[in-house]
C-alpha atoms as a PDB file:
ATOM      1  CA  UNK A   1      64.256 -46.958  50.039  1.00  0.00           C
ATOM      2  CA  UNK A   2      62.704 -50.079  49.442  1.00  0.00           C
ATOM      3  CA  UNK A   3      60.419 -50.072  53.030  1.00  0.00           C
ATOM      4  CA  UNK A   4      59.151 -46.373  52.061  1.00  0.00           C
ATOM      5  CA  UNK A   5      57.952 -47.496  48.644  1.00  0.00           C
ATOM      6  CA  UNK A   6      56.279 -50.627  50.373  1.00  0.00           C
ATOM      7  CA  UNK A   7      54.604 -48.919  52.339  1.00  0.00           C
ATOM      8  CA  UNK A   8      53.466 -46.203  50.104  1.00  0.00           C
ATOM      9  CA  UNK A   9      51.621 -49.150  48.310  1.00  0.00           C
ATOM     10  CA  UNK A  10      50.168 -51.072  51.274  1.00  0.00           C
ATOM     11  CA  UNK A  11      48.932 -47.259  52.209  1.00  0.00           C
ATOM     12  CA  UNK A  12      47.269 -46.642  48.782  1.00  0.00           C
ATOM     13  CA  UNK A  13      45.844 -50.381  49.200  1.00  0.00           C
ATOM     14  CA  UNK A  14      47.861 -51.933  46.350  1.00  0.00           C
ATOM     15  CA  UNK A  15      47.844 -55.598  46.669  1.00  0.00           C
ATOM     16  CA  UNK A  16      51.780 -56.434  47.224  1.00  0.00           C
ATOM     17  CA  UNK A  17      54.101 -59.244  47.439  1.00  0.00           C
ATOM     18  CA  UNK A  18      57.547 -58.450  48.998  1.00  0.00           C
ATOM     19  CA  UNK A  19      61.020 -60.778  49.009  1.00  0.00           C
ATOM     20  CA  UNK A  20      63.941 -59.328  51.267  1.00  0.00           C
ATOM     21  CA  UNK A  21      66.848 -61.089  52.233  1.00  0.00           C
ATOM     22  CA  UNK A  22      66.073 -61.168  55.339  1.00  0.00           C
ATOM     23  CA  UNK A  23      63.074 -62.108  56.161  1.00  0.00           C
ATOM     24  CA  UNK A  24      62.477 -60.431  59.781  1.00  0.00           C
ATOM     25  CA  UNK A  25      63.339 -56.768  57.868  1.00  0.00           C
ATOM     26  CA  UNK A  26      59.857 -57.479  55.584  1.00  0.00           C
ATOM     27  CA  UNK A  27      57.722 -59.070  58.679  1.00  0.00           C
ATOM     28  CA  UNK A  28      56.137 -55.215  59.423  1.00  0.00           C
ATOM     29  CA  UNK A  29      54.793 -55.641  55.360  1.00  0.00           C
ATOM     30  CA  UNK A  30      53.691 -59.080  56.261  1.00  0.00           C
ATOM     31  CA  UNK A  31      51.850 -57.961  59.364  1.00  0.00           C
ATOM     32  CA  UNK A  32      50.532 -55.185  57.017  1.00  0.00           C
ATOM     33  CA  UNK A  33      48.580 -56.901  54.785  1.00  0.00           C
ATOM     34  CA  UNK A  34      51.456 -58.149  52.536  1.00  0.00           C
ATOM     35  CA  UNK A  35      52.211 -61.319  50.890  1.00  0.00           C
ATOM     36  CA  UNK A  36      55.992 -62.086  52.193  1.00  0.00           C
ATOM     37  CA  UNK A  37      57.045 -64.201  49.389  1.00  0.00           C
ATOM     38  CA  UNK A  38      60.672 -67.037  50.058  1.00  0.00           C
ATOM     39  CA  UNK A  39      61.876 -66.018  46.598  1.00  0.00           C
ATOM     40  CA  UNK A  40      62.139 -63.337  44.035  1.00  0.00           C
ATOM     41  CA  UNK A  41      60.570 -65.851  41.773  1.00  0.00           C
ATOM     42  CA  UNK A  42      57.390 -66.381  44.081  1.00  0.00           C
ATOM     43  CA  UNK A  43      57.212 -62.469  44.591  1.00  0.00           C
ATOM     44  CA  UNK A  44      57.214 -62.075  40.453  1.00  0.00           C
ATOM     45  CA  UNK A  45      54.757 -64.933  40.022  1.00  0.00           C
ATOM     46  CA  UNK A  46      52.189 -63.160  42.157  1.00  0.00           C
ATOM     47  CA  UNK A  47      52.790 -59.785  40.220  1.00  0.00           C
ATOM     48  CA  UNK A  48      51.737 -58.042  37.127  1.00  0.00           C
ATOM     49  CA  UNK A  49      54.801 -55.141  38.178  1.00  0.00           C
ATOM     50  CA  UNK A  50      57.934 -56.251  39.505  1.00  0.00           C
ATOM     51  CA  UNK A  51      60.275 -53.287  40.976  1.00  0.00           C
ATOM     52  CA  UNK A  52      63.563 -53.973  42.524  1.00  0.00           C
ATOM     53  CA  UNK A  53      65.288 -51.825  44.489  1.00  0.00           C
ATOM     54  CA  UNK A  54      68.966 -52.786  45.515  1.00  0.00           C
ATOM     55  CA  UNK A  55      72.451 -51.818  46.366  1.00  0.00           C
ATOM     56  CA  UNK A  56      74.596 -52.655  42.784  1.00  0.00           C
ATOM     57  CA  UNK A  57      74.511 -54.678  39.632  1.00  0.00           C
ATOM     58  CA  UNK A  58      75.704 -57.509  41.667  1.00  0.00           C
ATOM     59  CA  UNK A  59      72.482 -57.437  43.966  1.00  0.00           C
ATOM     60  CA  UNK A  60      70.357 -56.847  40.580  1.00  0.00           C
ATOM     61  CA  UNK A  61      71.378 -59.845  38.675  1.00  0.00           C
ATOM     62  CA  UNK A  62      71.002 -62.095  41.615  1.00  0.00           C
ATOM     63  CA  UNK A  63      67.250 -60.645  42.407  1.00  0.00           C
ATOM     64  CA  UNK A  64      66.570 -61.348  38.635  1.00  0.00           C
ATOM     65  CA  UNK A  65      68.467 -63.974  37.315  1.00  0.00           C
ATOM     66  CA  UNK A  66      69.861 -65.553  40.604  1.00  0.00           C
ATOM     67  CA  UNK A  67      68.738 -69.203  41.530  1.00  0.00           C
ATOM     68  CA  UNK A  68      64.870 -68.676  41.926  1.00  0.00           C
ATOM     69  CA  UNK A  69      65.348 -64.851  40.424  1.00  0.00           C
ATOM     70  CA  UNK A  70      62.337 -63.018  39.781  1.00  0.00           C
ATOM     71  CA  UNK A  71      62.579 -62.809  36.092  1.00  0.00           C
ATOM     72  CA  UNK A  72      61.977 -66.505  36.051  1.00  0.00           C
ATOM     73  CA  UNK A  73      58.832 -66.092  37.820  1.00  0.00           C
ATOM     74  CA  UNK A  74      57.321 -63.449  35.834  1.00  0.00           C
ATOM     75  CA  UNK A  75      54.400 -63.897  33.603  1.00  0.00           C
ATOM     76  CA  UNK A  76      54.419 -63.028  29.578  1.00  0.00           C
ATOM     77  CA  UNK A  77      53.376 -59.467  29.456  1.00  0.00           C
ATOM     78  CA  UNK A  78      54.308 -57.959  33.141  1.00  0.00           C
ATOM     79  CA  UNK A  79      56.177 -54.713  33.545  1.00  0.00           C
ATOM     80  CA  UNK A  80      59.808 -55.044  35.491  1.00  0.00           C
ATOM     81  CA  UNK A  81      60.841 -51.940  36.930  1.00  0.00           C
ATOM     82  CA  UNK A  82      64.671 -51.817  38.036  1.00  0.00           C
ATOM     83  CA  UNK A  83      64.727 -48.657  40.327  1.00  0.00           C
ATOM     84  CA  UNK A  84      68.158 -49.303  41.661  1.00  0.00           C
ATOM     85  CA  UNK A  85      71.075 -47.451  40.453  1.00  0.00           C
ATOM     86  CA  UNK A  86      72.944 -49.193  37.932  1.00  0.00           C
ATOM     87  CA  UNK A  87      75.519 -49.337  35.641  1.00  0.00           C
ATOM     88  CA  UNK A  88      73.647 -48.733  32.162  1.00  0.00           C
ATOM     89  CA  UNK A  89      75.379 -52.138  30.617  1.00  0.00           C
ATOM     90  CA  UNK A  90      73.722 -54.276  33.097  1.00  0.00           C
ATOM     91  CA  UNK A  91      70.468 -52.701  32.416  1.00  0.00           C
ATOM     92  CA  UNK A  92      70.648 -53.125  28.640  1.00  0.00           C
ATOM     93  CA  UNK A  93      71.596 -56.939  29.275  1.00  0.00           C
ATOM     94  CA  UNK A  94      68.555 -56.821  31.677  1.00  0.00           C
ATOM     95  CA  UNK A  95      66.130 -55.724  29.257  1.00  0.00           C
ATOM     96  CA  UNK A  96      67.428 -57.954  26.812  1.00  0.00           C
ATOM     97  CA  UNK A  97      66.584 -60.783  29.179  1.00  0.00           C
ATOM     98  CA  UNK A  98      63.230 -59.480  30.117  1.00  0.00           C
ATOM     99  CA  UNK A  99      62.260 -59.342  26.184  1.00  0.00           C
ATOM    100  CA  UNK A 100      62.919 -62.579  25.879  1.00  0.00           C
ATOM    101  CA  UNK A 101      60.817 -63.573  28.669  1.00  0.00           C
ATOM    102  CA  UNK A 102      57.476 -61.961  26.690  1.00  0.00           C
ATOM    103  CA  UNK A 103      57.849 -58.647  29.476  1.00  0.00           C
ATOM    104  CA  UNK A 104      58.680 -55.300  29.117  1.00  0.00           C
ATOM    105  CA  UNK A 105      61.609 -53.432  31.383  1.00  0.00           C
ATOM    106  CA  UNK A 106      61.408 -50.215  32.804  1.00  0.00           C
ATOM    107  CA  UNK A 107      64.705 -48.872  33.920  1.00  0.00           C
ATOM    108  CA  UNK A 108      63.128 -46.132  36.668  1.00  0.00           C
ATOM    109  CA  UNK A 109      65.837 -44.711  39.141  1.00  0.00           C
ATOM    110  CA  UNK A 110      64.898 -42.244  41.295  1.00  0.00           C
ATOM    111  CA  UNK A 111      66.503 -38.937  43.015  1.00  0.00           C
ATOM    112  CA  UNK A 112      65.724 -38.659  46.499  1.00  0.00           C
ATOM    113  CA  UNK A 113      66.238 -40.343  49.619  1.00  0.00           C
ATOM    114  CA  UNK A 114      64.661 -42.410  52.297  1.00  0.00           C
ATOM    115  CA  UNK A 115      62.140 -39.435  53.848  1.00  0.00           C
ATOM    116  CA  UNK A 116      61.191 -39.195  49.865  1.00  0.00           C
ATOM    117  CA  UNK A 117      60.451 -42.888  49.398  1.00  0.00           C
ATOM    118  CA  UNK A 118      57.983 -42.606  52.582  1.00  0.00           C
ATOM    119  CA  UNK A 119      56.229 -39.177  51.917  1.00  0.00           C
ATOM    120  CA  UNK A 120      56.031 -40.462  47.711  1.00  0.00           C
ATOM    121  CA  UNK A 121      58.237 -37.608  46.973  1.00  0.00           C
ATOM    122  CA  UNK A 122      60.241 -39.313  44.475  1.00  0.00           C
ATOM    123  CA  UNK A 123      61.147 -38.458  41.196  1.00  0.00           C
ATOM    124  CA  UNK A 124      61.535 -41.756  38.427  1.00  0.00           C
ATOM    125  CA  UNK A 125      63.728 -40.836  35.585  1.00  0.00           C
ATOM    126  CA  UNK A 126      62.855 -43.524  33.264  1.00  0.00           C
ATOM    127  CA  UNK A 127      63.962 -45.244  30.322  1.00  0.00           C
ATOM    128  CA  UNK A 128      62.232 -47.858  28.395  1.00  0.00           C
ATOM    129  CA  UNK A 129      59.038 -47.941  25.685  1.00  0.00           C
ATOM    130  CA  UNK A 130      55.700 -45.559  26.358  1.00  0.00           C
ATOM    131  CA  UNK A 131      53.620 -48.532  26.679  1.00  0.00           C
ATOM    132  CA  UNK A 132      55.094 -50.133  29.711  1.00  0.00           C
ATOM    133  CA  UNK A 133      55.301 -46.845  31.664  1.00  0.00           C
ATOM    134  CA  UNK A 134      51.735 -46.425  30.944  1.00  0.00           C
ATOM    135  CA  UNK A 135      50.821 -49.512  32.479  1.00  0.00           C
ATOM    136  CA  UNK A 136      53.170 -48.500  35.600  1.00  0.00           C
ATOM    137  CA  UNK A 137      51.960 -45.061  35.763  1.00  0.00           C
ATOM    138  CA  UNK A 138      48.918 -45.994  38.187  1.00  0.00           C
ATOM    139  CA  UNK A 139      51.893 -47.168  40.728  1.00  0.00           C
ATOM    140  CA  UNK A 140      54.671 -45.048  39.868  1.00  0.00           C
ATOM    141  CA  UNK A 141      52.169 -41.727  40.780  1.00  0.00           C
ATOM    142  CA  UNK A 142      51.850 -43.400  44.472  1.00  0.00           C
ATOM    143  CA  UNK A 143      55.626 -43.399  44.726  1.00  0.00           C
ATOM    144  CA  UNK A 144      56.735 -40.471  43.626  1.00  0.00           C
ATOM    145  CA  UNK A 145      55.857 -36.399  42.596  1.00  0.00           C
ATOM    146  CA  UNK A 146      56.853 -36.740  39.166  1.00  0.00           C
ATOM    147  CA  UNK A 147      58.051 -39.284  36.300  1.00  0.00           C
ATOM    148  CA  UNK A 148      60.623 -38.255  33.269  1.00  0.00           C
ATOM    149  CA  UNK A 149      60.740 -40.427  30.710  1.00  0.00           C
ATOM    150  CA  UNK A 150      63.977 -39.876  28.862  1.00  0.00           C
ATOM    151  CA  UNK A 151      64.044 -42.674  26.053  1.00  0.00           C
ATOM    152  CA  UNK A 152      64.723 -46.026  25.764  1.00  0.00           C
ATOM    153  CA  UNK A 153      66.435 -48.651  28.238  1.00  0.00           C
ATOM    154  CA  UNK A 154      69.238 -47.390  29.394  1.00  0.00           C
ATOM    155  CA  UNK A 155      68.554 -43.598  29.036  1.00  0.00           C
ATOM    156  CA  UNK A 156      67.228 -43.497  32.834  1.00  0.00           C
ATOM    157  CA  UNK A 157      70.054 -45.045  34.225  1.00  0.00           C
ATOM    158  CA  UNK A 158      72.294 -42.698  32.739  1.00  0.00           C
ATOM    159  CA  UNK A 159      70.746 -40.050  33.659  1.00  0.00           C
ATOM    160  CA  UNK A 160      71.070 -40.624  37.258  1.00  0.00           C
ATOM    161  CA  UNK A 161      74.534 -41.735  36.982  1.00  0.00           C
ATOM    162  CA  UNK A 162      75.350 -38.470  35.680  1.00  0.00           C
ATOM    163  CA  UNK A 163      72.574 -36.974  38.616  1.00  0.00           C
ATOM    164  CA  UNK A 164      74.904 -38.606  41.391  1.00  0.00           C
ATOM    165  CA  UNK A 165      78.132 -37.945  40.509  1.00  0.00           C
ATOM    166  CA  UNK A 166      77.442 -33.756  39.994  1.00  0.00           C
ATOM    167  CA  UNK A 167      76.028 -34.221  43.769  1.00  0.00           C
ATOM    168  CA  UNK A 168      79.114 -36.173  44.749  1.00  0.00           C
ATOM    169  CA  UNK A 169      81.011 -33.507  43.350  1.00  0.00           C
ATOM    170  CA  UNK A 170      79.402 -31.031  45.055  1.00  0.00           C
ATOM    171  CA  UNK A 171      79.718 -32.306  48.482  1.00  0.00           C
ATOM    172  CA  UNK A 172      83.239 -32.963  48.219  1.00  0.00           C
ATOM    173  CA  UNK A 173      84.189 -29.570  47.058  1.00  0.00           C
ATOM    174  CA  UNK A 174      82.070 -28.060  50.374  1.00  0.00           C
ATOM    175  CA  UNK A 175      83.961 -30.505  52.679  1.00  0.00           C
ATOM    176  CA  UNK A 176      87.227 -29.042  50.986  1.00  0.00           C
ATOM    177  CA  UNK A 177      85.753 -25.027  51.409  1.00  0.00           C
ATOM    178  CA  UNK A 178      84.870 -25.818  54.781  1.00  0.00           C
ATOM    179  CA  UNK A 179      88.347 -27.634  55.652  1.00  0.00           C
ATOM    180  CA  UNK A 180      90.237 -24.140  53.960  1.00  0.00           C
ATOM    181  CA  UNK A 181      87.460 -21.674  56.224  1.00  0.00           C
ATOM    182  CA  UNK A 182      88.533 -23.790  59.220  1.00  0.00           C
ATOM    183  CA  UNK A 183      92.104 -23.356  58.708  1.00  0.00           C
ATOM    184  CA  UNK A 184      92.340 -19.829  57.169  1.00  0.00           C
ATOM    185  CA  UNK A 185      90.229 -18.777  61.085  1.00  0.00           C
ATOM    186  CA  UNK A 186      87.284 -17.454  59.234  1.00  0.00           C
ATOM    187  CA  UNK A 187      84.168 -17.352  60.789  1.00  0.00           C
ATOM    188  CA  UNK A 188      82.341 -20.632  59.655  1.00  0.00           C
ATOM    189  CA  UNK A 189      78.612 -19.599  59.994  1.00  0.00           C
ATOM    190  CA  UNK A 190      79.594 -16.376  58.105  1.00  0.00           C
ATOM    191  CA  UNK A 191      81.744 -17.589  55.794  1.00  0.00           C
ATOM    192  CA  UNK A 192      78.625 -20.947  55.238  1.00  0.00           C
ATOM    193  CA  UNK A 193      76.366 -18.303  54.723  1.00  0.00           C
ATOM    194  CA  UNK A 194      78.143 -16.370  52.018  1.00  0.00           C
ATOM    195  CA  UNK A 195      78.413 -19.459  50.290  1.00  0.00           C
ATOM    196  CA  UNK A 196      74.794 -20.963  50.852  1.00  0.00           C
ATOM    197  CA  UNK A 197      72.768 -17.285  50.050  1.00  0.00           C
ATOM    198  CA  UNK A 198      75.741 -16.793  46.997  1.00  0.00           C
ATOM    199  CA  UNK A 199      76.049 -18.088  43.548  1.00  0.00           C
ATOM    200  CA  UNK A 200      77.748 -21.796  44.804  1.00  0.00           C
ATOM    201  CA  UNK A 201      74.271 -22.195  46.645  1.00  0.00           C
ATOM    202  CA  UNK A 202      72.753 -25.129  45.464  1.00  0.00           C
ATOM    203  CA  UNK A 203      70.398 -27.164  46.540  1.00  0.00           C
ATOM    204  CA  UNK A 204      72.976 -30.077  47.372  1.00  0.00           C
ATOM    205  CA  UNK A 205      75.623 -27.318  48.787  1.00  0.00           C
ATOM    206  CA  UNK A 206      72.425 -25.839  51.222  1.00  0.00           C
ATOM    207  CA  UNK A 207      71.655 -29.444  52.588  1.00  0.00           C
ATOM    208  CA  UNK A 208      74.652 -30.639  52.862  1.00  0.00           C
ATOM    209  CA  UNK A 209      75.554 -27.390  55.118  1.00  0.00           C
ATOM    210  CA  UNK A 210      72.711 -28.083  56.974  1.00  0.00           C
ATOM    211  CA  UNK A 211      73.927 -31.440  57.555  1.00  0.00           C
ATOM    212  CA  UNK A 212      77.938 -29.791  58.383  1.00  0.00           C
ATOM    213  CA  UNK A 213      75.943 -27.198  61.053  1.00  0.00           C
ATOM    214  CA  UNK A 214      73.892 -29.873  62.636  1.00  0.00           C
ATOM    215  CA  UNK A 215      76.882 -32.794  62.470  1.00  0.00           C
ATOM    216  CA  UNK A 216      74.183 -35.059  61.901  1.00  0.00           C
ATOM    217  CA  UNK A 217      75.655 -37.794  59.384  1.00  0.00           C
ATOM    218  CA  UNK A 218      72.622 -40.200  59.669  1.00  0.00           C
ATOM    219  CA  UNK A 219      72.488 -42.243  56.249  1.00  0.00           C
ATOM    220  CA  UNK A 220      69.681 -41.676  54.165  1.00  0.00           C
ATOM    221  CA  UNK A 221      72.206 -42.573  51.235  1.00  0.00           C
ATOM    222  CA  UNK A 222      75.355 -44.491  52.216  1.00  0.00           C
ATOM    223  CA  UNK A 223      78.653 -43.251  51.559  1.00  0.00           C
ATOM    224  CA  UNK A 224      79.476 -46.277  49.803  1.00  0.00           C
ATOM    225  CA  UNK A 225      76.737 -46.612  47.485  1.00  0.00           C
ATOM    226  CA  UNK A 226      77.493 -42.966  46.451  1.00  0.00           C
ATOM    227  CA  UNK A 227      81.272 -44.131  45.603  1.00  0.00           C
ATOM    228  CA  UNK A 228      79.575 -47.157  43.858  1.00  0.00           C
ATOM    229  CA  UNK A 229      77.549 -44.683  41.345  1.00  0.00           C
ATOM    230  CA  UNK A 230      80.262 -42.439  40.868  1.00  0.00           C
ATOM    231  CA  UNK A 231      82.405 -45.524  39.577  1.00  0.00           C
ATOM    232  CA  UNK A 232      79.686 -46.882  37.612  1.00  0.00           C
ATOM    233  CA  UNK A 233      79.914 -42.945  35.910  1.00  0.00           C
ATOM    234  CA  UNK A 234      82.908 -42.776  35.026  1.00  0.00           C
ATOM    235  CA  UNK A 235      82.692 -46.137  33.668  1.00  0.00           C
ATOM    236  CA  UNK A 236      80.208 -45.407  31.478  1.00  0.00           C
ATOM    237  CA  UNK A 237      82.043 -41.672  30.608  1.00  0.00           C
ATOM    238  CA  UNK A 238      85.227 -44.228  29.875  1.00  0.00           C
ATOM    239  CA  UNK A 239      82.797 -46.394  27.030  1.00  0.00           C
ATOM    240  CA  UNK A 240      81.777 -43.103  25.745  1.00  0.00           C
ATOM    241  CA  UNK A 241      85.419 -41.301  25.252  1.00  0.00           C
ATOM    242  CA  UNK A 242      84.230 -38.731  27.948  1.00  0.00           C
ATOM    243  CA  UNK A 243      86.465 -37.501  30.414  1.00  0.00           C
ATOM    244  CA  UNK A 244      85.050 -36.970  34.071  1.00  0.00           C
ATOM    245  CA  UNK A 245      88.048 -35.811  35.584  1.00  0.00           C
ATOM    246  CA  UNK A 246      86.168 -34.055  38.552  1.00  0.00           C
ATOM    247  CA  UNK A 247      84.370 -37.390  39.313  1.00  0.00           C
ATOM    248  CA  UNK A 248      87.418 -39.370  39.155  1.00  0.00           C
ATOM    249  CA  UNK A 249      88.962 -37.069  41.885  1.00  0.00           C
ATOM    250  CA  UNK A 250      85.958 -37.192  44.217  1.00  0.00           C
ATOM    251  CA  UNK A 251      86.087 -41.010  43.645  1.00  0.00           C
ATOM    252  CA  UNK A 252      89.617 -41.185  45.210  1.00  0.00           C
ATOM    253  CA  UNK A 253      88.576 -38.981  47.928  1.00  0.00           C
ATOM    254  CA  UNK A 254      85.305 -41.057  48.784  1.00  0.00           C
ATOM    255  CA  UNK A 255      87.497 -44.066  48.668  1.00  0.00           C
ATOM    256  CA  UNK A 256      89.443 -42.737  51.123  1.00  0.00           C
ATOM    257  CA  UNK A 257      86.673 -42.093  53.311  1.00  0.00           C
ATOM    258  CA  UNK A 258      85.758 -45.585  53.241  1.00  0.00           C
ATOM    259  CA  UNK A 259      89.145 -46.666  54.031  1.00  0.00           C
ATOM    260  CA  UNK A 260      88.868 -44.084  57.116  1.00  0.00           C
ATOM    261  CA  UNK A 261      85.537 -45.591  58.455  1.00  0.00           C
ATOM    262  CA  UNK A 262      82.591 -43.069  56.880  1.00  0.00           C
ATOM    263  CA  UNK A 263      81.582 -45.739  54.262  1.00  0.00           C
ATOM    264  CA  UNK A 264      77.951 -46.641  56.352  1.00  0.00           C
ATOM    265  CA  UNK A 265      77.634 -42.980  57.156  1.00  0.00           C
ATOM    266  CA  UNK A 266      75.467 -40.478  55.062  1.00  0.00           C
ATOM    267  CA  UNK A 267      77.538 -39.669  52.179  1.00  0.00           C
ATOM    268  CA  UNK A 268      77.356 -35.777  53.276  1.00  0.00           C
ATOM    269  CA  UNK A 269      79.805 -37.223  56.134  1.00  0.00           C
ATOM    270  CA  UNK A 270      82.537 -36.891  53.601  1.00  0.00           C
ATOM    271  CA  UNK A 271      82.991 -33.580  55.039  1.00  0.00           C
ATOM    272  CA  UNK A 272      84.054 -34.885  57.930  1.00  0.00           C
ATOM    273  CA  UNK A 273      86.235 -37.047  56.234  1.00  0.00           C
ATOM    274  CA  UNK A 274      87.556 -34.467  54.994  1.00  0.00           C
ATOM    275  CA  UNK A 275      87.875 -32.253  57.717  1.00  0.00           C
ATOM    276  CA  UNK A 276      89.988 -34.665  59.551  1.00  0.00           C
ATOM    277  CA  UNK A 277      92.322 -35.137  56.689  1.00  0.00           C
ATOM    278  CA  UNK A 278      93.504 -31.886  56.845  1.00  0.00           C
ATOM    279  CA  UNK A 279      93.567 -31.832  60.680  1.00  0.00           C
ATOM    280  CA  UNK A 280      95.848 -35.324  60.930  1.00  0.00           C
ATOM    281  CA  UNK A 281      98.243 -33.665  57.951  1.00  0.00           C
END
């Protein structure tokens, strides 16, 4: 996700500094035009618009607060933008931090996938104050088709918690359809149809049937990260005295995927998980 929305910038000649862990994954940037910074910190200090994108709030609070992190780097005034998806307490402690630095936090998670991130297809659901997402508007409208701004810190974040686990929820219940057509001896492309061109058609039940037909399980969005936002959900549902009792079921079952080997597939390739479950049993 990160690379596309590089390279978006470098494309609409933004002038960028990049930090990855590794340095060898960020040399194309470098040989692009970029400024491959050794820290966060150096990255920030060269920026007025820091955006992270990472796995978890473990990943996030090193980037920014870590030894060298970027929020120590960044100058009075600057706009952070947290795109990863995180739980909505670490971005509230994040923004706290940033406000005490002089800057301003964005927290700007998108919906898509990798093919989004390098087309600029994204779409940012923010949180945060009206000022700083006009000042990131100029680079948010290279990276993606849209930008909702649902309130203030933490608002974003939520939303795409609650975004990820409907989807997870979705793709689970397929993989169990598809296990019962297998077993009942219905016609699968028949019986997929029915359900793609019916009422349980939605866009996340069409792709990931495209994905089922074409056993393709290529990640765009890892398995694990997906099992990562749907805990971070339900934690959130927990501090809020909401049940998710669908999203706690398709957590155990995208557990057990992991446990079963599909955790650095797609997250569609639960479906397969799935499928073999019921086979083995």
């Amino acid at each position: 996700m990160g690379s596309g929305m590089a390279s978006r910038l470098l494309a609409n000649n933004f002038p960028l500094s990049i930090y990855n862990r590794s340095r060898e994954k960020a040399s194309q940037f470098a040989r692009a035009g970029a400024f491959l910074a050794s820290s966060p910190r150096e990255a920030a200090a060269r920026a007025e618009i820091v955006i992270s994108m990472v796995a978890d709030d473990v990943a996030s609070r090193a980037v920014w607060l870590g030894e060298n992190g970027a929020l120590s780097g960044a100058a009075t005034g600057s706009v952070l933008i947290e795109s990863s998806t995180l739980s909505v307490g670490w971005i509230k402690e994040l923004a706290s931090a940033a406000a005490q630095r002089g800057c301003e936090l964005l927290d700007a998670p998108v919906t898509g996938s990798k093919p989004h991130a390098e087309s600029g297809e994204l779409l940012f659901l923010v949180g945060g104050s009206q000022r700083a997402l006009d000042a990131a508007r100029p680079v948010l409208s290279v990276l993606g088709r849209d930008v909702v701004h649902l309130g203030a810190n933490g608002s974003g974040s939520l939303m795409k918690l609650i975004n990820n686990f409907l989807a997870a929820v979705q793709t689970a219940s397929f993989g169990e359809a598809l296990a019962l057509i297998r077993a009942g001896g219905l016609n699968p492309e028949k019986a997929i149809g029915i359900l793609t061109e019916g009422v349980p058609g939605s866009p996340m039940v069409k792709r990931v049937a495209a994905r089922a037909a074409s056993r393709d399980f290529t990640p765009h969005f890892l398995l694990r990260l997906m099992a990562k936002d749907i805990s971070y959900a339900l934690e959130e549902a927990g501090q809020r005295q909401v049940s998710l009792q669908t999203a706690a079921t398709t957590l155990a079952i995208f557990r057990q995927a992991i446990v079963d080997g599909y955790g650095e597939k797609d997250f569609s390739a639960i479906i397969e998980s799935l499928s073999s479950r019921s086979t083995t049993t």
